[in-house]
N, C-alpha and C. Protein backbone atom coordinates (compact mmCIF):
# COMPACT_ATOMS: atom_id res chain seq x y z
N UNK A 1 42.28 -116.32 166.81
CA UNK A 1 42.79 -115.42 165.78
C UNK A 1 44.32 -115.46 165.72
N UNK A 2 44.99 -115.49 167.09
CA UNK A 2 46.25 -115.21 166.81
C UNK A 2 47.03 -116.79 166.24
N UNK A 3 46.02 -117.91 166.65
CA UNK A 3 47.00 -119.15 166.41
C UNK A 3 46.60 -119.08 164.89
N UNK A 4 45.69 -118.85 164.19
CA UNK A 4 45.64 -118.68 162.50
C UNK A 4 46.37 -117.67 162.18
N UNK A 5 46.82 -116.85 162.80
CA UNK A 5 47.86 -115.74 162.40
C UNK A 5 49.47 -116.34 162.82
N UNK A 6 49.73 -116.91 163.34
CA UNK A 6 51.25 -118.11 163.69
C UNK A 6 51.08 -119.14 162.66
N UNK A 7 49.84 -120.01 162.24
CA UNK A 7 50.04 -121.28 161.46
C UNK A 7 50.26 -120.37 159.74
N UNK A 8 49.82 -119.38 159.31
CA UNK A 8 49.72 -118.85 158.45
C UNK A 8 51.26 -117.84 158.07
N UNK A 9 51.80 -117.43 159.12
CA UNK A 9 53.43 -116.84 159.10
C UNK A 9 54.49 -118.76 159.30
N UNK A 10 53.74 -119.60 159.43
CA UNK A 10 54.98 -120.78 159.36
C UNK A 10 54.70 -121.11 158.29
N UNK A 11 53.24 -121.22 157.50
CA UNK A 11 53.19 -121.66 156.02
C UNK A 11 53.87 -120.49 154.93
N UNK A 12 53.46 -119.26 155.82
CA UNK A 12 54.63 -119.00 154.61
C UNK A 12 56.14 -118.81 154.59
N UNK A 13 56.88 -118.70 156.05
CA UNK A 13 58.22 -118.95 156.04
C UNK A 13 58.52 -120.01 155.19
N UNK A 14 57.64 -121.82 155.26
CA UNK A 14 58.24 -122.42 154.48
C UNK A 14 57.85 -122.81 152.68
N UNK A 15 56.99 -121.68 152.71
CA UNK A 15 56.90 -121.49 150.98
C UNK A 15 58.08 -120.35 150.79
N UNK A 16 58.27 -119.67 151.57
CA UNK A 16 59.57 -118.64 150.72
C UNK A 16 60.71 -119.86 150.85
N UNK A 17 61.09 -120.58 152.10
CA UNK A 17 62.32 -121.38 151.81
C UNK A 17 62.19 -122.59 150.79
N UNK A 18 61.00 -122.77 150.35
CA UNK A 18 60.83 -124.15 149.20
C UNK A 18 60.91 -123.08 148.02
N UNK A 19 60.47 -121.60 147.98
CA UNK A 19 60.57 -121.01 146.62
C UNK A 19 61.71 -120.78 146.54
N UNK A 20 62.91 -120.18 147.19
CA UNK A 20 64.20 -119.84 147.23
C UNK A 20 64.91 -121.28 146.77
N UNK A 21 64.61 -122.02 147.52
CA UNK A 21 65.38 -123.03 147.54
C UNK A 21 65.58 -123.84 145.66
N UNK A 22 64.18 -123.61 145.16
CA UNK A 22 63.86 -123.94 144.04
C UNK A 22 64.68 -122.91 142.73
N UNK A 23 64.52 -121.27 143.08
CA UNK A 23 64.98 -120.65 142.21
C UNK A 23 66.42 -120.80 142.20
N UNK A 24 67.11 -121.11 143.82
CA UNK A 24 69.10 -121.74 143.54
C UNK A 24 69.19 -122.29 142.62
N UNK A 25 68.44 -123.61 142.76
CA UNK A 25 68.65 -125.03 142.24
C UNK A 25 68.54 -124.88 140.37
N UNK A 26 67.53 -124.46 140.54
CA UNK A 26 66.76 -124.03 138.79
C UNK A 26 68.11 -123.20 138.29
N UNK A 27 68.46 -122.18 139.04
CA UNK A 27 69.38 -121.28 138.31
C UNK A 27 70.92 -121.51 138.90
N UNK A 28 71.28 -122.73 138.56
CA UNK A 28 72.65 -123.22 138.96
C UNK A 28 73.64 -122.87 137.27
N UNK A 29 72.89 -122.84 136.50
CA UNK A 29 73.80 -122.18 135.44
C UNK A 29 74.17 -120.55 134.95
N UNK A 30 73.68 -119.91 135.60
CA UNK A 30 73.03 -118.41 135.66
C UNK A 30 74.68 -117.52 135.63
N UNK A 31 74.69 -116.18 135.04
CA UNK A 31 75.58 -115.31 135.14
C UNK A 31 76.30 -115.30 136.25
N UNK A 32 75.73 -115.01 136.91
CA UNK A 32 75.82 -114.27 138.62
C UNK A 32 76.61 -115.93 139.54
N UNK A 33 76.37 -117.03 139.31
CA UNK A 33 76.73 -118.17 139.90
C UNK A 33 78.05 -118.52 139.54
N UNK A 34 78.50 -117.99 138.17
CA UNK A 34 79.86 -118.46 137.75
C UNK A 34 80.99 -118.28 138.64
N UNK A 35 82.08 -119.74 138.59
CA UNK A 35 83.10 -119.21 139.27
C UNK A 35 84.14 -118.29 138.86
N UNK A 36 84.63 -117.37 139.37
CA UNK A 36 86.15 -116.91 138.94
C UNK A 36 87.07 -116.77 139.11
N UNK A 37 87.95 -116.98 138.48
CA UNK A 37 89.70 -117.05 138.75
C UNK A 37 90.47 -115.95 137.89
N UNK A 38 90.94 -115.31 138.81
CA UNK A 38 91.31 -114.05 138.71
C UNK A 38 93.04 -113.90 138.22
N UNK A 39 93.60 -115.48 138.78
CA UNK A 39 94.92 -115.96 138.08
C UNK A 39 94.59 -116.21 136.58
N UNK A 40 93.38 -116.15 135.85
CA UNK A 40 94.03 -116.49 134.60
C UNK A 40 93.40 -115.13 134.16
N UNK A 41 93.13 -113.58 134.63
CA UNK A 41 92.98 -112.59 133.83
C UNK A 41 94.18 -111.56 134.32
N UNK A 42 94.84 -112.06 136.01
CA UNK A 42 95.79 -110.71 136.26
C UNK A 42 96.54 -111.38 136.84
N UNK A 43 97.63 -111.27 136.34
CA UNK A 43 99.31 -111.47 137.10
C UNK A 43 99.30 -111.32 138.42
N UNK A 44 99.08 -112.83 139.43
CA UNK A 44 99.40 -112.30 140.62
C UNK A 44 100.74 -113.38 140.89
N UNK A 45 102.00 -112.92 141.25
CA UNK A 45 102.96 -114.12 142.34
C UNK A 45 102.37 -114.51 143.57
N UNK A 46 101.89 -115.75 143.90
CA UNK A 46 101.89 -116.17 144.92
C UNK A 46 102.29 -115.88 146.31
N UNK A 47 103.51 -115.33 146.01
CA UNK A 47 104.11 -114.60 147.59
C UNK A 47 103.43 -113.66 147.42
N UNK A 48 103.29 -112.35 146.64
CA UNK A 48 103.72 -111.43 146.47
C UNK A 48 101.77 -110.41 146.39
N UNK A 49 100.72 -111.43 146.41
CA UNK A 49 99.47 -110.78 145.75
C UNK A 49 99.06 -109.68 146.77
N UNK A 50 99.19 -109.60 147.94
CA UNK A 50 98.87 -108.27 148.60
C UNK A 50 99.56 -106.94 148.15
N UNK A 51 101.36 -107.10 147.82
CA UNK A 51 101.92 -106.12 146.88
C UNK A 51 101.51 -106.05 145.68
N UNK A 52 101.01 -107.06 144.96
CA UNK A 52 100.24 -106.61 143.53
C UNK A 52 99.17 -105.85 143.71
N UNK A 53 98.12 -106.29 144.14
CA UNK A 53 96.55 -106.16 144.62
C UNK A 53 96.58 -104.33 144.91
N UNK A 54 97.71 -104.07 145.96
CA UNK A 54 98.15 -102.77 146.16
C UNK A 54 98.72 -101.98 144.95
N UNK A 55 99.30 -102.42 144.84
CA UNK A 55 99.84 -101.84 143.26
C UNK A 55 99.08 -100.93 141.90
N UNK A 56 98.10 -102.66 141.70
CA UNK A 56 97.10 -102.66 140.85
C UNK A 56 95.88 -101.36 141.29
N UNK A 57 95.62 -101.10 142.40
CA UNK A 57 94.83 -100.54 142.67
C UNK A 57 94.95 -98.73 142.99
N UNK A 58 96.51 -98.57 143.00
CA UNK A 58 96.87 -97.46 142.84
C UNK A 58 97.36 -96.67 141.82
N UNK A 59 98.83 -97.66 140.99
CA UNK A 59 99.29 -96.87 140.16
C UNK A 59 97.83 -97.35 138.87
N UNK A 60 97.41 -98.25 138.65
CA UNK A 60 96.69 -98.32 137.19
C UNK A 60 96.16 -96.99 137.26
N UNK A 61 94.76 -96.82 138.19
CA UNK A 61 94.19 -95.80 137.51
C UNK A 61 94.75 -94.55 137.39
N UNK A 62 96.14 -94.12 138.05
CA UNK A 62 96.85 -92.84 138.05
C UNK A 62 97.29 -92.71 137.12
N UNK A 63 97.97 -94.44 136.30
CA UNK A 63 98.14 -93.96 135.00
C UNK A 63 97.15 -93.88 133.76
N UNK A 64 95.88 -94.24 133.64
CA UNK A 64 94.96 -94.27 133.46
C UNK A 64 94.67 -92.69 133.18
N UNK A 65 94.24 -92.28 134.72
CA UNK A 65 93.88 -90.56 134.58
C UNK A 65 94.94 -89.57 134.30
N UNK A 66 96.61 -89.58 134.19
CA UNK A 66 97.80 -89.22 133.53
C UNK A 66 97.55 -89.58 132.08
N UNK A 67 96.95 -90.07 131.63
CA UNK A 67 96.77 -90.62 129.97
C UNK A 67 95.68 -89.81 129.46
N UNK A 68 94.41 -89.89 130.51
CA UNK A 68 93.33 -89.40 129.91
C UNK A 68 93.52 -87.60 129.64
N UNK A 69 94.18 -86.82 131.04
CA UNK A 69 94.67 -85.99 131.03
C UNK A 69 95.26 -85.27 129.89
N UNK A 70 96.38 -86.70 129.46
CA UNK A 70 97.54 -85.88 128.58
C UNK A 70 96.47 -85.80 126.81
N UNK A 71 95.83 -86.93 126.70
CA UNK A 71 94.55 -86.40 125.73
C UNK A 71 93.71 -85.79 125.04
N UNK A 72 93.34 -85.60 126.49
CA UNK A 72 91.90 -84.65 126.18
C UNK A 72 92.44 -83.11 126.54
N UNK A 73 92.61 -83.17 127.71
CA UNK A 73 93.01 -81.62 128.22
C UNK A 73 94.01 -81.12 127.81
N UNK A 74 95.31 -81.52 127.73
CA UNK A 74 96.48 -81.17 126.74
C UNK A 74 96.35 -80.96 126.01
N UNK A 75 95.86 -82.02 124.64
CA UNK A 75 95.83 -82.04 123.62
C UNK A 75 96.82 -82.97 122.67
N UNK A 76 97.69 -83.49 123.28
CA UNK A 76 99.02 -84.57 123.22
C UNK A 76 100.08 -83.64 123.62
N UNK A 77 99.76 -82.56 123.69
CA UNK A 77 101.11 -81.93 123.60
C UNK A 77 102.05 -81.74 124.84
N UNK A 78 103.47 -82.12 124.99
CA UNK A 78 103.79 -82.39 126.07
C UNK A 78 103.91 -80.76 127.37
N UNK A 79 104.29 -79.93 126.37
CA UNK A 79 104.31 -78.68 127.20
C UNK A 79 103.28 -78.77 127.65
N UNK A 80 101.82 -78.29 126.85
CA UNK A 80 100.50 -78.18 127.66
C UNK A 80 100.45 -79.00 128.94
N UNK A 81 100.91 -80.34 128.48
CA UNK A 81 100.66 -81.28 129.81
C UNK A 81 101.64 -80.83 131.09
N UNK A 82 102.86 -80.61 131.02
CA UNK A 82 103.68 -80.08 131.89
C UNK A 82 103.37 -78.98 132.70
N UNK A 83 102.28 -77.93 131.71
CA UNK A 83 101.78 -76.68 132.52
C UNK A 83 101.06 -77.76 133.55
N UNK A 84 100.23 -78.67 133.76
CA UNK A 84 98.62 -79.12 134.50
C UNK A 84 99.59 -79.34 135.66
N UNK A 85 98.56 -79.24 137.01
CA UNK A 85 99.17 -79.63 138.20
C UNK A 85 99.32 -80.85 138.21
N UNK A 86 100.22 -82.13 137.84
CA UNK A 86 100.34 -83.41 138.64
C UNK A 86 100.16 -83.63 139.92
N UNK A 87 100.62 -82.99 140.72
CA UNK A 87 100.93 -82.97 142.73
C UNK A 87 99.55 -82.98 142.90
N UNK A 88 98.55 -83.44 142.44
CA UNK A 88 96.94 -83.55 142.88
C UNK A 88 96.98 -85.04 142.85
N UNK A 89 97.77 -85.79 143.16
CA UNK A 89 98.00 -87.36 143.45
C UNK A 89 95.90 -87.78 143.28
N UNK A 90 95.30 -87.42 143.99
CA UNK A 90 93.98 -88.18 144.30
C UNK A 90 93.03 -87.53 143.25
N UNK A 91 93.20 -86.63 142.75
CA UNK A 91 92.16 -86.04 141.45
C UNK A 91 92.57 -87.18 140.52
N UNK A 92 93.73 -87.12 140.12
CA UNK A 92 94.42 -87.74 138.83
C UNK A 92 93.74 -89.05 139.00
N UNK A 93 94.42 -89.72 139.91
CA UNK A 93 93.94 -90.94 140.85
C UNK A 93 92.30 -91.07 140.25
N UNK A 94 91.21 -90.37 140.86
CA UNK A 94 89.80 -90.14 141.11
C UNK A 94 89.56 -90.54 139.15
N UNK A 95 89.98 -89.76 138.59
CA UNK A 95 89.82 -89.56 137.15
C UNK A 95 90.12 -90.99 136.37
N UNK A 96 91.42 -91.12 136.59
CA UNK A 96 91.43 -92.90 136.20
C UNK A 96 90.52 -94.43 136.78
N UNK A 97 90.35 -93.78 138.07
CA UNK A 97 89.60 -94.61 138.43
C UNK A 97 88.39 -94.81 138.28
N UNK A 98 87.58 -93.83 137.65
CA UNK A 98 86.40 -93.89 136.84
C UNK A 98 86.03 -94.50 135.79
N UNK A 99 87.26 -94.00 135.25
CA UNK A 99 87.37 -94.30 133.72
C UNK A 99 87.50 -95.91 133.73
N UNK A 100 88.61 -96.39 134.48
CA UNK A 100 88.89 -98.12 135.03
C UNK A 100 87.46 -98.36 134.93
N UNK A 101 86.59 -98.17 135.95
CA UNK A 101 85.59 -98.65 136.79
C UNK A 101 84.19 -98.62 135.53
N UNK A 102 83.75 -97.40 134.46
CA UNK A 102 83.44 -97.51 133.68
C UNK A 102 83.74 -98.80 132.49
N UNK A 103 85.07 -98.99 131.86
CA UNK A 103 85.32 -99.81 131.24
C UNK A 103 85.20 -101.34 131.94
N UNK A 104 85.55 -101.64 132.96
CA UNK A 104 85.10 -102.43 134.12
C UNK A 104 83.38 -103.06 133.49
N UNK A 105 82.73 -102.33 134.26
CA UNK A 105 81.38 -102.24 133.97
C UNK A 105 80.79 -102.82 132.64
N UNK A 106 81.15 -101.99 131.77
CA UNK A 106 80.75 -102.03 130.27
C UNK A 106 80.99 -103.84 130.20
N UNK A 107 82.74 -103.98 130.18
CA UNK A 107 82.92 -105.48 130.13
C UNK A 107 82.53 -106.46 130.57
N UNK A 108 81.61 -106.34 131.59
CA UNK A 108 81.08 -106.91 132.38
C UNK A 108 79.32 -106.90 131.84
N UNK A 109 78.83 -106.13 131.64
CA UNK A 109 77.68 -106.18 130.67
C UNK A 109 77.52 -106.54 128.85
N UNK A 110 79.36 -106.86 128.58
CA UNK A 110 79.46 -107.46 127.84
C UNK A 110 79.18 -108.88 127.47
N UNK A 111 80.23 -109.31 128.72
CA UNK A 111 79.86 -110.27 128.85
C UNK A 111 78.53 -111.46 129.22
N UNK A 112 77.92 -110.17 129.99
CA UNK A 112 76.48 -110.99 130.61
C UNK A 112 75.96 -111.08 128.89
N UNK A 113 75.78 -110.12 128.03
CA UNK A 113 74.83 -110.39 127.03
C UNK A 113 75.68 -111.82 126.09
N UNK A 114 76.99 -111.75 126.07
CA UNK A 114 77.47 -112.97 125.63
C UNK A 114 77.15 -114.42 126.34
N UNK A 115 76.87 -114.18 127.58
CA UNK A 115 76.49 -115.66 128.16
C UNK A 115 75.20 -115.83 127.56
N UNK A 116 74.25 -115.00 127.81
CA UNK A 116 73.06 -115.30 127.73
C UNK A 116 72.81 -115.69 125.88
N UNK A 117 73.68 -115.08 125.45
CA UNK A 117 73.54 -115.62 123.58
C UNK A 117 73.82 -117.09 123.83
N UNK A 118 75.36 -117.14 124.14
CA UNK A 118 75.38 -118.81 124.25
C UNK A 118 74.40 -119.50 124.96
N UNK A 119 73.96 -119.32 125.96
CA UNK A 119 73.26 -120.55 127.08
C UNK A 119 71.63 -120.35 126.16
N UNK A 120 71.01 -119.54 125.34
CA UNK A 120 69.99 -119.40 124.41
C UNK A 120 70.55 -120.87 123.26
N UNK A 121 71.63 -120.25 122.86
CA UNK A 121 71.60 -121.12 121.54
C UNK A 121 71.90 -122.76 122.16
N UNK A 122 72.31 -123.26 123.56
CA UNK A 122 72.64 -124.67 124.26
C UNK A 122 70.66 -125.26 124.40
N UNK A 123 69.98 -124.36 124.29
CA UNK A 123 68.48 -124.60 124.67
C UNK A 123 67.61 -124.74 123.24
């Protein structure tokens, strides 16, 4: 019993690695496989990409959630905005970075439905 229970866990270890192996190969053109280069969508200097990278990841969405702020909750108006607490560095922060991370997203499910139109109409 137990050696039909060992020959039967090696036949199927190597049907999952011949099925895996098959779905790579098959889907070498696929969304998810593409390469990306991140120099041709965001300004990085060569010396300098750990100070960008840092940068990018702090002030955007602060100004981001300082924008959305002055908007919606203000109203444009600069007094209103002057009353709101700024000195909440990580709310403001929190708020843009949603908003980033939302639009993020979206573009990114933009794009998947744009690949898949093109690589439809190549077939």
């Amino acid at each position: 019993m137990s050696a039909k229970r060992h020959l039967n866990n090696r036949n199927l270890k190597k049907y999952r690695k011949k099925r895996v192996s098959n779905t790579l190969s098959n889907d070498t053109n696929s969304f998810g496989s593409q390469k990306l280069d991140f120099s041709k969508m965001i300004f990085f200097p060569e010396d300098y990409v750990g100070l960008f990278v840092t940068f990018y990841i702090i002030v955007i969405p602060y100004i981001v959630g300082a924008t959305f702020l002055f908007v919606t909750i203000a109203g444009t108006s600069l007094d209103n905005f002057m009353l709101l607490d700024m000195t909440k560095f990580f709310i403001v922060w929190a708020i843009g970075y949603e908003i980033v991370a939302g639009i993020l997203l979206f573009s990114i499910f933009v794009s998947f439905l744009k690949f898949n139109k093109q690589n439809s109409k190549q077939f």
